[in-house]
N, C-alpha and C. Protein backbone atom coordinates (compact mmCIF):
# COMPACT_ATOMS: atom_id res chain seq x y z
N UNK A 1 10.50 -12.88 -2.31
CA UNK A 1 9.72 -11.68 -2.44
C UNK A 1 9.98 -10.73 -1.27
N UNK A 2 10.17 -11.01 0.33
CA UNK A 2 10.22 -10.72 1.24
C UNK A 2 11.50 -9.78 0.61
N UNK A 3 12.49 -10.08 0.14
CA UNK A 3 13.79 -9.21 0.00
C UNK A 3 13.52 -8.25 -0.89
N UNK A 4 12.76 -8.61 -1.68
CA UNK A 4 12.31 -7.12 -2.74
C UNK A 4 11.72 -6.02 -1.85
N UNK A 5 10.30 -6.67 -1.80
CA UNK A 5 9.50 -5.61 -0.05
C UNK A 5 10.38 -5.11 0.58
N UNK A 6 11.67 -5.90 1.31
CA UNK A 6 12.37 -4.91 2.32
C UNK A 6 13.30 -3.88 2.04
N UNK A 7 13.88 -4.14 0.34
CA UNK A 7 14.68 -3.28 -0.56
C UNK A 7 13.88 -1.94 -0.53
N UNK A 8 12.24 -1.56 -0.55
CA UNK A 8 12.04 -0.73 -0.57
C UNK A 8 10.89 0.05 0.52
N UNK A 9 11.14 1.54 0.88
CA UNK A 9 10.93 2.30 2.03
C UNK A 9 9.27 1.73 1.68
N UNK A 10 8.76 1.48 2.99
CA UNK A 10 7.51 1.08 3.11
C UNK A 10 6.91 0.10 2.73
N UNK A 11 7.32 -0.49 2.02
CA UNK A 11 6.34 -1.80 1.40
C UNK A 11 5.71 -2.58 2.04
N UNK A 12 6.55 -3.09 3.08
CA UNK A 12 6.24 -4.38 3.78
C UNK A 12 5.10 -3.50 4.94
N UNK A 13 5.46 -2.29 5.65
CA UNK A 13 4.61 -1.74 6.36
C UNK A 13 3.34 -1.54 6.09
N UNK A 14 3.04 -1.35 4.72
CA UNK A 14 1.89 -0.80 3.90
C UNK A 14 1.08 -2.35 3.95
N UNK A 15 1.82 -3.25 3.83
CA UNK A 15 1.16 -4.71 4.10
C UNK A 15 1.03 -5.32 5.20
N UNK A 16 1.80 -5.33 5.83
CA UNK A 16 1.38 -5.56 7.66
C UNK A 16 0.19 -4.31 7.72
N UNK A 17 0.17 -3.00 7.88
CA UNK A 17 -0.81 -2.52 8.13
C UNK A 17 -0.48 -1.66 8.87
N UNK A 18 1.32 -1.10 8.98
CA UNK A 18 1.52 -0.07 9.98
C UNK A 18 1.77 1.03 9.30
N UNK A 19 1.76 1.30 8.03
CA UNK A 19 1.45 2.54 7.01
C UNK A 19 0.62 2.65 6.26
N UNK A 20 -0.44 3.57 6.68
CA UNK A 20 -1.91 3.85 5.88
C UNK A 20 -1.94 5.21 5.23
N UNK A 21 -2.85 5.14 4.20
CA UNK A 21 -2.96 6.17 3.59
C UNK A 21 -3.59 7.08 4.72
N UNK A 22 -3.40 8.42 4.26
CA UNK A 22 -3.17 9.74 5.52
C UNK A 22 -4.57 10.25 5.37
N UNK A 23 -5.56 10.59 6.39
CA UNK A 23 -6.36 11.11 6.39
C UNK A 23 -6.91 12.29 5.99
N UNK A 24 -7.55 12.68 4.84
CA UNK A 24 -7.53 14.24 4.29
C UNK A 24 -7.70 15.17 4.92
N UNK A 25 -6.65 16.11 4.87
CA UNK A 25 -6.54 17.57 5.68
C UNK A 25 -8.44 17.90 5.83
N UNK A 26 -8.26 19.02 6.96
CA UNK A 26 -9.70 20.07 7.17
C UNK A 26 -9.10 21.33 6.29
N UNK A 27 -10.04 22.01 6.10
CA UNK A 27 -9.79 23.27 5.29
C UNK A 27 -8.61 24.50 6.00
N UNK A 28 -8.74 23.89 7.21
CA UNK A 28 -7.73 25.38 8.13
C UNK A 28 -6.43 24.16 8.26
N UNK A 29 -5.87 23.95 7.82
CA UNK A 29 -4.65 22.94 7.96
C UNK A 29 -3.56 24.14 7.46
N UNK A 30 -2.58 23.97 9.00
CA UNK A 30 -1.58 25.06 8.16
C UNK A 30 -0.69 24.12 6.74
N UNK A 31 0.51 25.16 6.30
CA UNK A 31 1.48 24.54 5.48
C UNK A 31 2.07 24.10 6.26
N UNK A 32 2.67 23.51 7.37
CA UNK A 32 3.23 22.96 7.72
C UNK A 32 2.40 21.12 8.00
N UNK A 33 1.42 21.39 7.63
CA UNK A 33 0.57 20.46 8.00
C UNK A 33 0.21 19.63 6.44
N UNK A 34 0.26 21.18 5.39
CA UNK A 34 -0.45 20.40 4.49
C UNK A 34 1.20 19.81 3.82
N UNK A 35 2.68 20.15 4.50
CA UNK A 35 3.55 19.54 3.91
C UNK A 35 3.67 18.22 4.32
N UNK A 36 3.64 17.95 5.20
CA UNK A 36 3.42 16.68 6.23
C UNK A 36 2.18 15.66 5.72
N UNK A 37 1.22 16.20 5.69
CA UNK A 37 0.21 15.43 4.81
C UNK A 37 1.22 14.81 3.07
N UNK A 38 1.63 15.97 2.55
CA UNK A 38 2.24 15.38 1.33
C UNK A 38 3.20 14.23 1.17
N UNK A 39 4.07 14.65 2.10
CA UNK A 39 4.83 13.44 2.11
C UNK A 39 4.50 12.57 2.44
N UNK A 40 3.69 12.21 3.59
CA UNK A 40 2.95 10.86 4.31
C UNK A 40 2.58 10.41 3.20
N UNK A 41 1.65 11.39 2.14
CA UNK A 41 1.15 10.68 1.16
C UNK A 41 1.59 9.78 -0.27
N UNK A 42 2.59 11.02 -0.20
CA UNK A 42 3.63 10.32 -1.22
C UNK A 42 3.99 8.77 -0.89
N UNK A 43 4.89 8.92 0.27
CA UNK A 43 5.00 7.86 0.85
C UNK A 43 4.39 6.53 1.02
N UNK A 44 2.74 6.36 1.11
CA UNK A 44 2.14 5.43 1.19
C UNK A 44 1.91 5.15 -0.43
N UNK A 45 1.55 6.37 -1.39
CA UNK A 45 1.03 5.75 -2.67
C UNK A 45 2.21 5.07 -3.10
N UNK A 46 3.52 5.37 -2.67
CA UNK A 46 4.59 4.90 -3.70
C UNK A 46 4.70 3.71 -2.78
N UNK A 47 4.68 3.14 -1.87
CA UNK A 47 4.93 2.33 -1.34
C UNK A 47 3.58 1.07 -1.65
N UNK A 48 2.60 1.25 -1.58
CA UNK A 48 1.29 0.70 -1.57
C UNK A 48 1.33 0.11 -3.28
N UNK A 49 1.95 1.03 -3.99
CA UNK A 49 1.81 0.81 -5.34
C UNK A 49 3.10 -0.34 -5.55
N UNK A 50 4.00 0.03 -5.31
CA UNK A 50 4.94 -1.20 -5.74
C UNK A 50 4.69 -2.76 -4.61
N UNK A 51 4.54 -2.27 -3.15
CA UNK A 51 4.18 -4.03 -2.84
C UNK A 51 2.62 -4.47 -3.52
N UNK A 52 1.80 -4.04 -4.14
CA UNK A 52 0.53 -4.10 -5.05
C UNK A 52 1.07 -5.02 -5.98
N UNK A 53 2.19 -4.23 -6.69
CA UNK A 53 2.72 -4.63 -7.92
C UNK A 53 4.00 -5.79 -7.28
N UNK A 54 4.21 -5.68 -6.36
CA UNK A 54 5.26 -7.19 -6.43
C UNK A 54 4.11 -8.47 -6.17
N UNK A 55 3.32 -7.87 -5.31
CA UNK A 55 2.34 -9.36 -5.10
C UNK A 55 1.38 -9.83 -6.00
N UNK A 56 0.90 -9.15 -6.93
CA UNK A 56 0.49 -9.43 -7.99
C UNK A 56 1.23 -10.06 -9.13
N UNK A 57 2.13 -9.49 -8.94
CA UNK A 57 3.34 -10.45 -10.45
C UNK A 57 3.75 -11.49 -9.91
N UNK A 58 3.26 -12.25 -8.77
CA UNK A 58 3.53 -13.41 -8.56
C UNK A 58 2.21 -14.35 -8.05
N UNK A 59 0.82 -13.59 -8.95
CA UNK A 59 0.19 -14.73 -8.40
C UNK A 59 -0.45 -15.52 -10.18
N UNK A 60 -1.18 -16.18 -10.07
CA UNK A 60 -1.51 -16.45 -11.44
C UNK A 60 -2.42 -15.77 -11.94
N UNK A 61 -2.98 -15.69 -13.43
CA UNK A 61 -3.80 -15.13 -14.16
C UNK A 61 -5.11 -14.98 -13.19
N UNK A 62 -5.46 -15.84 -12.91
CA UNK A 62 -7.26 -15.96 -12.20
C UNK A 62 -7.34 -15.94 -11.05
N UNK A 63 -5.73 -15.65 -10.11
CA UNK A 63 -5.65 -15.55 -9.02
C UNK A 63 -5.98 -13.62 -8.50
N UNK A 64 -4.94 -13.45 -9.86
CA UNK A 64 -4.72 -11.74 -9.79
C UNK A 64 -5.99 -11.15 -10.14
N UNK A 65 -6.56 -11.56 -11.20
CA UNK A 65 -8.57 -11.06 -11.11
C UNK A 65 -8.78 -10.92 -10.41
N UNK A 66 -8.89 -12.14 -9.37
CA UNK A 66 -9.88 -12.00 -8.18
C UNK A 66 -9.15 -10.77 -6.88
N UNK A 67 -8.21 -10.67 -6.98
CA UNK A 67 -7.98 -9.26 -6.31
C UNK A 67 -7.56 -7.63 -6.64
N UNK A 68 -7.90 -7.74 -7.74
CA UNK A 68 -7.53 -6.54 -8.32
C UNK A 68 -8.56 -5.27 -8.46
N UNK A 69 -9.35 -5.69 -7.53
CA UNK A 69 -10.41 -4.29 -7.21
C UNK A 69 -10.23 -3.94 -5.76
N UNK A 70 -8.76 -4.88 -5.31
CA UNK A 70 -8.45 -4.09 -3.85
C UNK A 70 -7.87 -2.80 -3.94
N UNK A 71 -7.91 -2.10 -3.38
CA UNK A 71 -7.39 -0.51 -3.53
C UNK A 71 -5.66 -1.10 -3.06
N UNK A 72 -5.33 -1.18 -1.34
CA UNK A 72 -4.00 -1.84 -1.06
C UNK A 72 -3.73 -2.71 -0.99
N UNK A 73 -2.23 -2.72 -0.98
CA UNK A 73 -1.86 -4.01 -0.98
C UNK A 73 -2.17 -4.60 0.28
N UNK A 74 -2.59 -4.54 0.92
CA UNK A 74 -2.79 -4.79 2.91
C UNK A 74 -4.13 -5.14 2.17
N UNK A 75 -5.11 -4.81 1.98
CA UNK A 75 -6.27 -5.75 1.05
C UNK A 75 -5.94 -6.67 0.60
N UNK A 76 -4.80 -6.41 -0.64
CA UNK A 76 -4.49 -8.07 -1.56
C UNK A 76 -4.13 -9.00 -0.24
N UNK A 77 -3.66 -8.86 0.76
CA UNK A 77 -2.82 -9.44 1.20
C UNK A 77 -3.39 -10.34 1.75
N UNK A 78 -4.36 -9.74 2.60
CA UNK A 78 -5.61 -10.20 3.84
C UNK A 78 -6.39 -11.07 3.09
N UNK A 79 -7.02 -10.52 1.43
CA UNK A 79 -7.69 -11.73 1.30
C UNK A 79 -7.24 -12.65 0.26
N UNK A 80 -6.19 -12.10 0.18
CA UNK A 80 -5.00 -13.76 -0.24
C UNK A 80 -4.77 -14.50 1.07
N UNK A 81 -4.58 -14.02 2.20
CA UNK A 81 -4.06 -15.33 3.25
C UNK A 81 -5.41 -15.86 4.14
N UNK A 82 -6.98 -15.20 3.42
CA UNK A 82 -8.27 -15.48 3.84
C UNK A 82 -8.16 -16.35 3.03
N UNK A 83 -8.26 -16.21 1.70
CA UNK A 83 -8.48 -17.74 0.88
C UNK A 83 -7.39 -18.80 0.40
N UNK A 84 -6.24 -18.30 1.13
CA UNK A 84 -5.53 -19.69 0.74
C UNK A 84 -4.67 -19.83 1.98
């Protein structure tokens, strides 16, 4: 699994915990700010969404229930290696 995660930009970061979703702009945020916000963001949803989706397709039916009201994967992760 580790080689899939590292095949793609962010994954594994988004699960260690060193790429978080970006804090929402204030109303006076220039464009240069609100471009920077976009991409950060891009960045984490697309990243957050596929290690979500690799660690989930490898756990079992009643395993994946019980974490699937985590928002990230840095959630699934933490309380997959809390309970097992």
């Amino acid at each position: 699994m580790r080689d899939f995660l590292d095949n793609h930009d962010g994954a594994l970061s988004v699960i260690d915990g060193t790429l978080v979703k970006p804090e929402p702009l204030d109303e006076v945020s220039t464009a240069e700010q609100r471009r920077q916000f976009k991409k950060n963001s891009d960045l984490f949803c697309e990243a957050n969404s596929y290690a979500k989706s690799m660690i989930t397709s490898a756990l079992t039916e009643e395993t994946c229930q019980k974490v699937m009201d985590k928002e990230t994967a840095r959630e699934v992760w933490v309380d997959l290696k809390r309970n097992f």
